[in-house]
Protein backbone atom coordinates (compact mmCIF):
# COMPACT_ATOMS: atom_id res chain seq x y z
CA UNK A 1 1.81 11.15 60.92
CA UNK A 2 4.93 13.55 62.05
CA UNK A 3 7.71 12.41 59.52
CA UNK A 4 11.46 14.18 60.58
CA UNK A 5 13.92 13.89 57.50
CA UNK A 6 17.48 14.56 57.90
CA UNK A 7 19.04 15.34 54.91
CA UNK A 8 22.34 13.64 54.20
CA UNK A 9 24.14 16.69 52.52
CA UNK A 10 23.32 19.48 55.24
CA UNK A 11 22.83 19.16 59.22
CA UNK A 12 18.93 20.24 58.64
CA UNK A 13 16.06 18.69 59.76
CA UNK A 14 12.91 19.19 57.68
CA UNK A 15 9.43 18.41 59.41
CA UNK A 16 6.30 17.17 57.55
CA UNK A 17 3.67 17.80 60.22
CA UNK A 18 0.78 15.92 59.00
CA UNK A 19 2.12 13.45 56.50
CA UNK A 20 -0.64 10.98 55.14
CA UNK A 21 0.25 7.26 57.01
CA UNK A 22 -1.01 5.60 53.15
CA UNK A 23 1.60 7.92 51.23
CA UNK A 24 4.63 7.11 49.77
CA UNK A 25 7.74 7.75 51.19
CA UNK A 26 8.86 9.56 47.73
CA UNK A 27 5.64 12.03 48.43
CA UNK A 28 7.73 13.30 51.35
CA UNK A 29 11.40 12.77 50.61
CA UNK A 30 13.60 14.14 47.40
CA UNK A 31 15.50 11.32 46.88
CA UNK A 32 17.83 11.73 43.66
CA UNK A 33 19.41 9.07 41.73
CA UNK A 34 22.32 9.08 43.81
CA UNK A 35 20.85 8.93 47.13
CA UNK A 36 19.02 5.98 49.73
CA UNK A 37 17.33 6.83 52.52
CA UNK A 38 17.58 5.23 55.79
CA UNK A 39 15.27 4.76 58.76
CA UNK A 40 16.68 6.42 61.97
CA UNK A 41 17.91 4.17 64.60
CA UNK A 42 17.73 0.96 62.41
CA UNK A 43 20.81 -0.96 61.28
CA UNK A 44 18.60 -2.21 58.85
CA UNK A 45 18.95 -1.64 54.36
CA UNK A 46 18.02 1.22 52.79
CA UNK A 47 14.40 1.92 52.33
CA UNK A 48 12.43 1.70 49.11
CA UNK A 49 11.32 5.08 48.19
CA UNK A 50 7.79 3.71 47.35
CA UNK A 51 7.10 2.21 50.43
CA UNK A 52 4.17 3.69 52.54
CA UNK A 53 4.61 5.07 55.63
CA UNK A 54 2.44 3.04 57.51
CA UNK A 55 4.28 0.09 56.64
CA UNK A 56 7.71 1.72 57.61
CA UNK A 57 6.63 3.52 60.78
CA UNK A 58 4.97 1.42 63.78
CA UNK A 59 3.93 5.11 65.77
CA UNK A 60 2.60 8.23 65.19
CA UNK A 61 5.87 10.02 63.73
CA UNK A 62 9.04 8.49 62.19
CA UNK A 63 12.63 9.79 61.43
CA UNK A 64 14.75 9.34 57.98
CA UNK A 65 18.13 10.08 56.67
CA UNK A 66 19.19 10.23 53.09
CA UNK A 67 22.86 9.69 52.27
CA UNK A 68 24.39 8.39 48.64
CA UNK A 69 25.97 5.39 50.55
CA UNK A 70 24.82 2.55 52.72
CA UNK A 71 27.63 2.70 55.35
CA UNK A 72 30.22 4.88 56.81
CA UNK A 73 32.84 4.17 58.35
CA UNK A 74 33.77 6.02 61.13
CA UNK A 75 36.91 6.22 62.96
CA UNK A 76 36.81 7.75 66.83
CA UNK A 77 40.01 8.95 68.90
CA UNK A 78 40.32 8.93 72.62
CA UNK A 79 43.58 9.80 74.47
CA UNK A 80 45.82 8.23 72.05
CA UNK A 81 43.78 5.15 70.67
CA UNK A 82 40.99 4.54 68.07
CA UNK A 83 38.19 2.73 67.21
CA UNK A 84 36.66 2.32 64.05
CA UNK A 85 33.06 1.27 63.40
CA UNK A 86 31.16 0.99 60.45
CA UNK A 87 27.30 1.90 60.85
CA UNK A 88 24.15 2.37 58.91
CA UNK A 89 23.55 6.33 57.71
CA UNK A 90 20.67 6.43 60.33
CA UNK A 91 22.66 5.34 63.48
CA UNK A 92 22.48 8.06 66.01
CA UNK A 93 25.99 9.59 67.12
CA UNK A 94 24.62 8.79 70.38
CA UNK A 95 24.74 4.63 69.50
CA UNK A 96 28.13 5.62 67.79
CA UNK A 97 29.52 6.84 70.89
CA UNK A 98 28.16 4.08 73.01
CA UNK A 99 29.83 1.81 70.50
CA UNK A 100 33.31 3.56 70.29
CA UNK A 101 32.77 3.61 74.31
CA UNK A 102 32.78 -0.19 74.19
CA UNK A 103 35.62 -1.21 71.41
CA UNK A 104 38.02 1.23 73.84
CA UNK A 105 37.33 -0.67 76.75
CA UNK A 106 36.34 2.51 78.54
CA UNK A 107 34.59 2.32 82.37
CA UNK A 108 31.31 3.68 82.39
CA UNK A 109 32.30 6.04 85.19
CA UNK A 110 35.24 7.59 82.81
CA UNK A 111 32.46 7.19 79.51
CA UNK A 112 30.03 9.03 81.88
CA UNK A 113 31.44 12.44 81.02
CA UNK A 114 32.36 11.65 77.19
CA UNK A 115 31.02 13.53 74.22
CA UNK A 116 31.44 13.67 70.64
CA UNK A 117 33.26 16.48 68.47
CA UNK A 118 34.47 16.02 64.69
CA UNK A 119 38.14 15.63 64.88
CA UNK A 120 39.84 18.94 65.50
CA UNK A 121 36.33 20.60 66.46
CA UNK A 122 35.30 22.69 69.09
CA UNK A 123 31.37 22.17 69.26
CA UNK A 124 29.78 18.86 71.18
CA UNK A 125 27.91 17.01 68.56
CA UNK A 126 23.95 16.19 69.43
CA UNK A 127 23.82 12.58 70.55
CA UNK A 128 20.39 12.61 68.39
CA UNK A 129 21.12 13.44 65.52
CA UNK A 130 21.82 10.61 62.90
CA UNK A 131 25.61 10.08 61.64
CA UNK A 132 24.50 11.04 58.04
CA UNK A 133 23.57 14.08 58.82
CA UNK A 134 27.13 14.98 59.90
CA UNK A 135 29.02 13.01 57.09
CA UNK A 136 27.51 15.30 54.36
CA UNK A 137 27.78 12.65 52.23
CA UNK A 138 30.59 11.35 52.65
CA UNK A 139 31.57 7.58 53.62
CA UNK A 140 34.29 8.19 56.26
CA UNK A 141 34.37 10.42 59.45
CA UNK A 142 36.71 10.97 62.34
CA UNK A 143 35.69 12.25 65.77
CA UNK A 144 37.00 12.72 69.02
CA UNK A 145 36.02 11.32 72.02
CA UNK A 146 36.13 14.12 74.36
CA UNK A 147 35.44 15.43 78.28
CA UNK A 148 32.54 17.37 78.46
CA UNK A 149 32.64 20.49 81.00
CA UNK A 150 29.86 20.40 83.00
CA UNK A 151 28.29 23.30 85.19
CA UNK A 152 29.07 23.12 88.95
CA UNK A 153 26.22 24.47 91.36
């Protein structure tokens, strides 16, 4: 099995290419005292380190996020209002803007063209990517709802 593991205190993603489906999750992933790791795209608990990956992951490769808490709340800004969510560490900033999207009330021909930045950032943030690994460990973060510039040709 492929196992992806975000880590909660950096933005990297580390790639165990042939993982062994009976091993434990704890063969794979450092998870110290003060850390829980999360399955990516489930709302679900936190995962028990000991747990084998087969019995975690239905396919051939799985995703995981470690963070020290089992929430974070996150507050998102869009031309003068906010909405603030709280979500699992391994909900995708893609689900969080969807979600944001939907508390605002936004049309989905105006939420069309709508990306995410941190607040007061200048780079998009990947829709993929799991919200841990931009809170860095933290249990709050703001972002901005913003227009994305797309080519014209």
């Amino acid at each position: 099995m492929r196992l992806h593991v975000h880590t909660g205190h950096d933005a990297e993603v580390h790639t165990i290419p042939d993982a062994a489906d009976g091993s434990a999750l704890a063969d794979h992933v450092q998870v110290a005292d003060d850390m829980l790791v999360f399955k990516v795209d489930d709302e679900g608990p936190e995962l028990d380190p000991s747990a084998r990956l087969s019995d975690v992951f239905d396919g051939p490769s799985g995703r995981v996020v470690t963070h020290p808490g089992r929430q974070i709340t996150v507050v998102v800004d869009y031309a003068g209002s906010s909405a603030t969510l709280t979500v699992s560490p391994g909900t995708r900033l893609g689900a969080v803007r969807d979600q944001a999207i939907s508390l605002l009330g936004i049309d989905s021909a105006s939420a069309a063209d709508l990306g995410l930045r941190t607040a007061g950032g200048a780079e998009d943030l990947p829709l993929d990517k799991p919200i841990a690994s931009i809170a860095k460990g933290a249990d709050h973060v703001d972002l901005e709802l913003i227009a994305l510039v797309r080519p014209q040709g």
